[in-house]
Structures are given as C-alpha cells and as structure tokens.
N, C-alpha and C. Protein backbone atom coordinates (compact mmCIF):
# COMPACT_ATOMS: atom_id res chain seq x y z
N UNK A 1 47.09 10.27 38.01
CA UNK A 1 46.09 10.78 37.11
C UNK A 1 45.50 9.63 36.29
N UNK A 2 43.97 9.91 35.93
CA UNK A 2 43.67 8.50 35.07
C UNK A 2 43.27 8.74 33.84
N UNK A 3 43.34 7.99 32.87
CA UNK A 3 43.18 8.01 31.59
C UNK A 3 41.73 8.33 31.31
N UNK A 4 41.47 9.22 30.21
CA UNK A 4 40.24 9.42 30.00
C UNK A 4 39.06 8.74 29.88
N UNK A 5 37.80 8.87 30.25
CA UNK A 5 36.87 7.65 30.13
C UNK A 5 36.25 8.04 28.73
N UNK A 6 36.25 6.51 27.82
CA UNK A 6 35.72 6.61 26.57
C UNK A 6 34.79 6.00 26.23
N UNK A 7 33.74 6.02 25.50
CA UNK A 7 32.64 5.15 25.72
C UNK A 7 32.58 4.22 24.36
N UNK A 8 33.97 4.12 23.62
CA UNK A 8 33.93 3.21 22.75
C UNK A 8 34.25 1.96 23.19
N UNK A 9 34.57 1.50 24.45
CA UNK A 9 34.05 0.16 25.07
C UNK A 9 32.97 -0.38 24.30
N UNK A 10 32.19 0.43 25.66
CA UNK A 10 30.71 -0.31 25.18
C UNK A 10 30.30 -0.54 23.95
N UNK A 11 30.22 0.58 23.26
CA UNK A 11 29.53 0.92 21.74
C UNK A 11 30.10 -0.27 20.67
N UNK A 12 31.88 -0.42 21.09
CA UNK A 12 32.05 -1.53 20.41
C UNK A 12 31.61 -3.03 20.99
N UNK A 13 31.37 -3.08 22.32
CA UNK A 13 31.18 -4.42 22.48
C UNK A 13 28.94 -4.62 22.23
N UNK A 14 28.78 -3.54 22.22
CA UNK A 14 27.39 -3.64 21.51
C UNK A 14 27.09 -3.94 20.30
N UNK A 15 28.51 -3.48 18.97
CA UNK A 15 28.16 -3.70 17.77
C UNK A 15 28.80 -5.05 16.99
N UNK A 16 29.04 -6.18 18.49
CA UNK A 16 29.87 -7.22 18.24
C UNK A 16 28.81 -7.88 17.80
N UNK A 17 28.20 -8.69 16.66
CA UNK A 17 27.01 -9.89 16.40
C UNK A 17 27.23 -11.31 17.34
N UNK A 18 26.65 -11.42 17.59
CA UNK A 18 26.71 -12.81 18.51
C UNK A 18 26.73 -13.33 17.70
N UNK A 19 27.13 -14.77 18.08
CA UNK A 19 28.12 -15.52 16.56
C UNK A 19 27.45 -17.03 17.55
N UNK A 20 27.06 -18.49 16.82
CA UNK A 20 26.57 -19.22 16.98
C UNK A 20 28.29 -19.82 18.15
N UNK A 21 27.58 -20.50 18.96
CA UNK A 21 28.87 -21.14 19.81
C UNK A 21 29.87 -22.06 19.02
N UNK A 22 31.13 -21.66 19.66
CA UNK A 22 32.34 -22.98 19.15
C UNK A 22 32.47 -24.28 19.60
N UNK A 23 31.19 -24.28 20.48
CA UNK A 23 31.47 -25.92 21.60
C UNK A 23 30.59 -26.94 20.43
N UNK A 24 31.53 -27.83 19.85
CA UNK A 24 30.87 -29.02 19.01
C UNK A 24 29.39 -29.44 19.67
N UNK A 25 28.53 -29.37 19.48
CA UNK A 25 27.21 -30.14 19.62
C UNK A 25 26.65 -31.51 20.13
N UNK A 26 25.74 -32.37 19.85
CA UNK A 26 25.29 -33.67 19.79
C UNK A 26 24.87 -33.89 18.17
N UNK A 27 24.62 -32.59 17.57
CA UNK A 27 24.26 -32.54 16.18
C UNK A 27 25.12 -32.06 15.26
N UNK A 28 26.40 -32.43 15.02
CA UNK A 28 27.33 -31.30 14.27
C UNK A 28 26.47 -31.18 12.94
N UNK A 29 25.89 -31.68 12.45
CA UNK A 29 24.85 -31.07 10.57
C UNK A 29 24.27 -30.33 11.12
N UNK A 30 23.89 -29.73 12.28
CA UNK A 30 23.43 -28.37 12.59
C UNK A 30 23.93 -26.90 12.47
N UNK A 31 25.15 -27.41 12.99
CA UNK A 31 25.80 -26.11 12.34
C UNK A 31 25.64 -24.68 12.95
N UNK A 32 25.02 -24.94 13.81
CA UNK A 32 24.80 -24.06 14.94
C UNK A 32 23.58 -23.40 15.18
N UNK A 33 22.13 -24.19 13.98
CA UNK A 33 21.35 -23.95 14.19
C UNK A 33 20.08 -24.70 15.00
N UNK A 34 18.80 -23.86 15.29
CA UNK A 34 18.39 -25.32 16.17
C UNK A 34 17.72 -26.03 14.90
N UNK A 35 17.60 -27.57 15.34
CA UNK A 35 17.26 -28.49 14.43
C UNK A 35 15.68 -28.49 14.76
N UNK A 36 14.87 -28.62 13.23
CA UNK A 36 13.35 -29.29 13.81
C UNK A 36 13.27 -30.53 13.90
N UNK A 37 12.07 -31.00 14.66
CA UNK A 37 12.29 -32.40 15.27
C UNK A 37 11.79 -33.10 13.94
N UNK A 38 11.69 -32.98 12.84
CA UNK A 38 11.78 -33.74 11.63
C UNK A 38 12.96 -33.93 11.18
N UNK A 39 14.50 -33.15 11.37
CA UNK A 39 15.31 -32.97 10.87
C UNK A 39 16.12 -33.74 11.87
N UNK A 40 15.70 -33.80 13.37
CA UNK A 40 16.27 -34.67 14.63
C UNK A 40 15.64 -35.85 14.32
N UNK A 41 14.61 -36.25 14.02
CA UNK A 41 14.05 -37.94 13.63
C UNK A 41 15.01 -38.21 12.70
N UNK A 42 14.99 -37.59 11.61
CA UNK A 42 16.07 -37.85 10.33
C UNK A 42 17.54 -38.83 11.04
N UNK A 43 18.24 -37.55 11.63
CA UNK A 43 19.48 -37.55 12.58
C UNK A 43 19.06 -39.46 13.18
N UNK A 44 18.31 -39.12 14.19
CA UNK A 44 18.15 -40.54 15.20
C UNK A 44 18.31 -41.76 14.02
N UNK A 45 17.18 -41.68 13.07
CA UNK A 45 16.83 -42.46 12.11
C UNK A 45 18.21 -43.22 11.21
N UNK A 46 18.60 -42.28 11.15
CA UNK A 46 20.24 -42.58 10.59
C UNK A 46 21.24 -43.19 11.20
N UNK A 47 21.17 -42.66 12.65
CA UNK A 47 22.08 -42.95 13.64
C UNK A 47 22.10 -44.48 13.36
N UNK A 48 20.38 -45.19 14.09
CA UNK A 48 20.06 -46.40 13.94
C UNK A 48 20.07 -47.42 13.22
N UNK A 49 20.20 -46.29 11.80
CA UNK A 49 20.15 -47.52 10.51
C UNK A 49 22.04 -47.98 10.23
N UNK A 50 23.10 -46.81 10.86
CA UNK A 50 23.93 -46.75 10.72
C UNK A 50 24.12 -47.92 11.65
N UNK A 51 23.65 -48.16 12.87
CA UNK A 51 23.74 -49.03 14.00
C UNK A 51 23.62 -50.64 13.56
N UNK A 52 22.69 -50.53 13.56
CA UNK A 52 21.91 -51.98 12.44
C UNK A 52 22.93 -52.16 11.39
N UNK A 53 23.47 -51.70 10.33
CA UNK A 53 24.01 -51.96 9.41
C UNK A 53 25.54 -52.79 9.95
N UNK A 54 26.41 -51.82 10.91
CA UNK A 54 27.35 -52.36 11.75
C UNK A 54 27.42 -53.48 12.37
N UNK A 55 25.95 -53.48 13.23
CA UNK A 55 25.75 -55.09 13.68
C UNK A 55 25.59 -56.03 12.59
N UNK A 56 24.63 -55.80 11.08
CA UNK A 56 24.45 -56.64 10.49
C UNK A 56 26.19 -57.47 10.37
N UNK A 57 27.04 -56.50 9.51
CA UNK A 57 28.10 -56.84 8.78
C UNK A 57 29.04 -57.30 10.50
N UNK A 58 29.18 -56.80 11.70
CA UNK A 58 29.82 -58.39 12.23
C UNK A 58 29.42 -59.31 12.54
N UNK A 59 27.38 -59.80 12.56
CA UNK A 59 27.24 -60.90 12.42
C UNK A 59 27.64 -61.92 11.34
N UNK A 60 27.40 -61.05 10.13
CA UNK A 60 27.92 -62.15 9.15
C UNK A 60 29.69 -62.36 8.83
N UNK A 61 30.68 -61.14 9.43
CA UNK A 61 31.72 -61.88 9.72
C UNK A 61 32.13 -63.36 10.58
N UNK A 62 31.00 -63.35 11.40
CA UNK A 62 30.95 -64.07 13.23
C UNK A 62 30.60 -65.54 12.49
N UNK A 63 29.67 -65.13 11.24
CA UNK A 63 29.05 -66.46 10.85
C UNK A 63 29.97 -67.13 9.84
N UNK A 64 30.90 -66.20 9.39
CA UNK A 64 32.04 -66.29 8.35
C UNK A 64 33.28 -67.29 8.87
N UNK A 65 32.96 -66.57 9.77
CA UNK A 65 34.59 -67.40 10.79
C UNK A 65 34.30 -69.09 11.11
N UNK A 66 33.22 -68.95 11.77
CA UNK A 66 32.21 -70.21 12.15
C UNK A 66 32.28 -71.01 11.12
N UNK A 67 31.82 -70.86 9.93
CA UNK A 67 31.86 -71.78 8.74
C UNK A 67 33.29 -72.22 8.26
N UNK A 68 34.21 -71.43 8.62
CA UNK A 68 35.69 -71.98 8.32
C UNK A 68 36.41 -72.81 8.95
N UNK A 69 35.97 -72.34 10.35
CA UNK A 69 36.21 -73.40 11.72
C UNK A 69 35.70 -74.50 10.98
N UNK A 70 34.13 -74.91 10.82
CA UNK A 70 33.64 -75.98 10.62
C UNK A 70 34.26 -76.81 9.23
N UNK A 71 34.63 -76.19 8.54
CA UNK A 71 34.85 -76.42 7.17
C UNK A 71 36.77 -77.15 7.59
N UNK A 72 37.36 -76.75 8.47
CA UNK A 72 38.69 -76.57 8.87
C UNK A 72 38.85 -78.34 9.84
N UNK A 73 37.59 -78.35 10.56
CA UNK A 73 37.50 -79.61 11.11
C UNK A 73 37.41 -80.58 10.58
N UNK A 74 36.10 -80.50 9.46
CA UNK A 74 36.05 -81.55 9.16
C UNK A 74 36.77 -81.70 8.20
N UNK A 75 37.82 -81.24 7.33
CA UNK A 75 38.99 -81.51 6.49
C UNK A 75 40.12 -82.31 7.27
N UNK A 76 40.22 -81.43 8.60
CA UNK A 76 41.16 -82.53 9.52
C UNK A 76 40.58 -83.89 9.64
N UNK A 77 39.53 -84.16 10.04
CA UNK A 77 38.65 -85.49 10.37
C UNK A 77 38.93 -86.40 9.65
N UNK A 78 38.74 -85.70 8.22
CA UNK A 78 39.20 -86.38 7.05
C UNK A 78 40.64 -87.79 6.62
N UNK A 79 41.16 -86.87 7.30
CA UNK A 79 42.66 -87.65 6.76
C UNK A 79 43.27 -87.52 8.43
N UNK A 80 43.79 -88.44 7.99
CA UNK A 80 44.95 -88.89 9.26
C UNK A 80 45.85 -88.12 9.37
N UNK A 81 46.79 -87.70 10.16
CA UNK A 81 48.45 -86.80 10.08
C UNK A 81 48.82 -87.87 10.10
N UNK A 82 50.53 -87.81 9.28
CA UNK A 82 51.01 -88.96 8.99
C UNK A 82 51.97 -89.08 10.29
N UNK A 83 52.60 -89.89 11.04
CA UNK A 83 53.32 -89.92 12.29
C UNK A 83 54.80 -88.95 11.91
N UNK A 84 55.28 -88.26 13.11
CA UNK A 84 56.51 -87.58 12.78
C UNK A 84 57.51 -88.31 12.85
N UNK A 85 58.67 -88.22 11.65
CA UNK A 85 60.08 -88.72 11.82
C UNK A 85 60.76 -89.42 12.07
N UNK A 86 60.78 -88.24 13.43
CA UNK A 86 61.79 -88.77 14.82
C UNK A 86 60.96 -88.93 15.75
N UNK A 87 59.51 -89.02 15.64
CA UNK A 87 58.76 -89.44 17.10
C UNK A 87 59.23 -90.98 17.50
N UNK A 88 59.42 -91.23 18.75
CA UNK A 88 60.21 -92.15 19.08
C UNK A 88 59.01 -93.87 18.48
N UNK A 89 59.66 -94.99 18.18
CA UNK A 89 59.11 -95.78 17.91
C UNK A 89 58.23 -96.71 18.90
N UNK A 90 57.44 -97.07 18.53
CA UNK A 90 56.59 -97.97 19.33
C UNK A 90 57.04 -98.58 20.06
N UNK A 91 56.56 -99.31 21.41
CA UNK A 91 57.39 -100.46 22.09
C UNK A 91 57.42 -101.86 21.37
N UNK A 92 56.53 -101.96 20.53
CA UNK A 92 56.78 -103.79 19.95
C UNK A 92 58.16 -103.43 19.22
N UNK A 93 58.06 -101.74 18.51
CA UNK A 93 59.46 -101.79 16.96
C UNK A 93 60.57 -101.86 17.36
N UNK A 94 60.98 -101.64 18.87
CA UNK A 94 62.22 -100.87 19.81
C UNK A 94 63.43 -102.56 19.55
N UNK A 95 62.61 -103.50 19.64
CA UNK A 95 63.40 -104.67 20.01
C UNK A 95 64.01 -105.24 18.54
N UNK A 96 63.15 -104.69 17.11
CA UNK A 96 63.71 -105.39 15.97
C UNK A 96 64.98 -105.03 15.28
C-alpha cells in the first residue's frame, strides 16, 4: 500500500526564496549581487593600483640590497684582512 500523495512538496518547495549562490565569486564585495561596470572599473582599478604598489615596494627592497652589497665591498676594498694565525708561513720565514 502507498502513502498518501500530499501536495505540500511542491507548495513548500515553491515558497523556498532563492537565495544568492554559496560559490565564492571573482568579486567577493559583491556579495552576491551583480556589479555595475563602474563599480567593476573601481574593482580592476584597485586590483592594479594594489599591483603597482607591490612591485613598487620590491623594487626598492632589490635596490636596498644592491646598495649594501655595494656599500659591503667597498668597505672590504678598504682594508686589508690581517693574515690568519696558524696559516702556514711563507717559504723565505720556514728556514729562520
């Protein structure tokens, strides 16, 4: 025998509101609405300046490093290292 047919199925899956999707976006500040393309220039605009800003700050790390190197050389250039220790002695000193 089968269970009665009820038609609060349907009726309830009719009075369900469609609800904006759960799949994250390309735009999450949307929020699940559509964006106008003033509000998508904005988005791009940002993206880019965010882009640029990133590159700026590791060029001037890149140029940071560079100047220390250089700064690092020519301090060595500078002065002599003094000979080690126990590095073995010259051949003229070996015989005195």
């Amino acid at each position: 025998m089968l269970p009665p047919q009820t038609g609060s199925k349907i009726s309830k899956f009719l009075s369900i509101p469609i609800k904006p999707s759960k799949i994250p976006t390309k735009h999450p500040k949307s929020c699940g609405r559509v964006l106008t393309s003033k509000e998508n220039l904005e988005i791009i605009e940002e993206k880019q300046r965010l882009k640029q800003e990133a590159q700026q700050m590791k060029e001037e790390r890149r140029r940071a490093r560079e100047r220390k190197k250089i700064e690092r050389e020519k301090a060595s250039q500078g002065r002599e290292k003094p000979p080690h220790p126990k590095a073995a002695p010259a051949c003229g000193e070996a015989g005195k």
